[in-house]
Protein backbone atom coordinates (compact mmCIF):
# COMPACT_ATOMS: atom_id res chain seq x y z
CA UNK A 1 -48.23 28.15 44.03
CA UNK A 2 -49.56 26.82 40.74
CA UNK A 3 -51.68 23.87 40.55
CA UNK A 4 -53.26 21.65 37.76
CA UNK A 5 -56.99 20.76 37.11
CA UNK A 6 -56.54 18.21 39.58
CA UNK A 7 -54.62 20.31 42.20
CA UNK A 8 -51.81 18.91 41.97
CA UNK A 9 -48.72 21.18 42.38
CA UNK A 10 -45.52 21.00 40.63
CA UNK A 11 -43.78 19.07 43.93
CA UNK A 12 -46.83 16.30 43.64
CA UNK A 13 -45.43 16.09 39.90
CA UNK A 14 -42.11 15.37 40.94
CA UNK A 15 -42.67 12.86 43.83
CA UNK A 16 -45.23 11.21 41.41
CA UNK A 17 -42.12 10.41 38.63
CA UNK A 18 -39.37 10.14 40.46
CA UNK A 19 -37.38 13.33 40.95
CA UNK A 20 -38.03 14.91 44.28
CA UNK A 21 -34.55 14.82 45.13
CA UNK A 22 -33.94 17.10 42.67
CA UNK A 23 -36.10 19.43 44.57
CA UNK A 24 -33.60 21.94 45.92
CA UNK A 25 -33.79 21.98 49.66
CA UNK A 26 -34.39 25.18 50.47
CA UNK A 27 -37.80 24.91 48.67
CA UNK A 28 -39.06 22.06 50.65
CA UNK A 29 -41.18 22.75 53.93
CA UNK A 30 -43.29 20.71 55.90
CA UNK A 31 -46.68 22.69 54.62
CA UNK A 32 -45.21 21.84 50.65
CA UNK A 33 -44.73 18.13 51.94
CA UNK A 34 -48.04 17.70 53.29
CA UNK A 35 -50.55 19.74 50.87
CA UNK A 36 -53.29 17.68 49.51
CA UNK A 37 -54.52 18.20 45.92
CA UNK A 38 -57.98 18.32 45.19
CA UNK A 39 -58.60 14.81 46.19
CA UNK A 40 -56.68 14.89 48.96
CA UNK A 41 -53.09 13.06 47.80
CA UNK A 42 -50.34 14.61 49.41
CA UNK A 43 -46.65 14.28 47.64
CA UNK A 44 -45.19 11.86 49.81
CA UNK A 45 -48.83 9.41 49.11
CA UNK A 46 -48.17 10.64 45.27
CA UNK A 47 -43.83 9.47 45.59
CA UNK A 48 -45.24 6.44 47.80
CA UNK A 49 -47.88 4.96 45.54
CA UNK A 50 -45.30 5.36 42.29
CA UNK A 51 -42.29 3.55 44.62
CA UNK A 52 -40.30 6.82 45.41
CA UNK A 53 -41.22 6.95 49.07
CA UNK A 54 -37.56 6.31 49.80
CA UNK A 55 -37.40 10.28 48.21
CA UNK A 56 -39.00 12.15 50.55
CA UNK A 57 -36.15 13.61 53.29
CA UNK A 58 -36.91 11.86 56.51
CA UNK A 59 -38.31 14.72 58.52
CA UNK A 60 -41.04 15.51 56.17
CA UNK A 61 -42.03 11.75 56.50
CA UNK A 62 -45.48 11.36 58.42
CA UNK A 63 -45.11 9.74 61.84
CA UNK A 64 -46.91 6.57 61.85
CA UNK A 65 -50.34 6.51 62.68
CA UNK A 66 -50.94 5.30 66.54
CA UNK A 67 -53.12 2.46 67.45
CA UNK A 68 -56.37 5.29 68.05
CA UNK A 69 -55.96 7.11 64.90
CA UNK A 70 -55.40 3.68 63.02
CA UNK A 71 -58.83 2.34 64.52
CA UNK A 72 -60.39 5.88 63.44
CA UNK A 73 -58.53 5.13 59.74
CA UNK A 74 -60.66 1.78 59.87
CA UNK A 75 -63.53 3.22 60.41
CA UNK A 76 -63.52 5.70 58.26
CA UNK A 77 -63.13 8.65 60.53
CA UNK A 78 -59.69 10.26 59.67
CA UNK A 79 -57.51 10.02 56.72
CA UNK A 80 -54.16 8.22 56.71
CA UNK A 81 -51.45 11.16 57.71
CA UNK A 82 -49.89 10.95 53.52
């Protein structure tokens, strides 16, 4: 697992331009999905904030956040689950 000064790995790379489909399948797991670089951007935030959201296969895609862990978001005392 190579990563950049930033942490970012190759798959937060890909989801950040564009080409995650092209991300063979069998290379994809839920722990690639959800690793955090360095300042804690996951892919799927990295594909979501550039418009590629849509990307991501749909069982890697967080489960919204329910109304307790959205009032903990607010206030600062969780992280938004991408």
């Amino acid at each position: 697992m190579t990563r950049n000064d930033d942490g970012d790995t190759p798959l937060h790379a890909a989801a950040a331009a564009g080409y995650f489909r092209q991300i063979p399948a069998g290379l994809l797991t839920a722990e690639m999905v959800g690793l955090r670089n360095y300042t804690g951007v996951t892919p799927y935030a990295a594909a979501a904030h550039a418009g590629y959201s849509d990307q991501i296969p749909p069982q890697f895609r967080p489960k919204p956040p329910g109304p307790l862990q959205q009032a903990m978001i607010k206030l600062g005392f969780s992280k938004p689950p991408f």
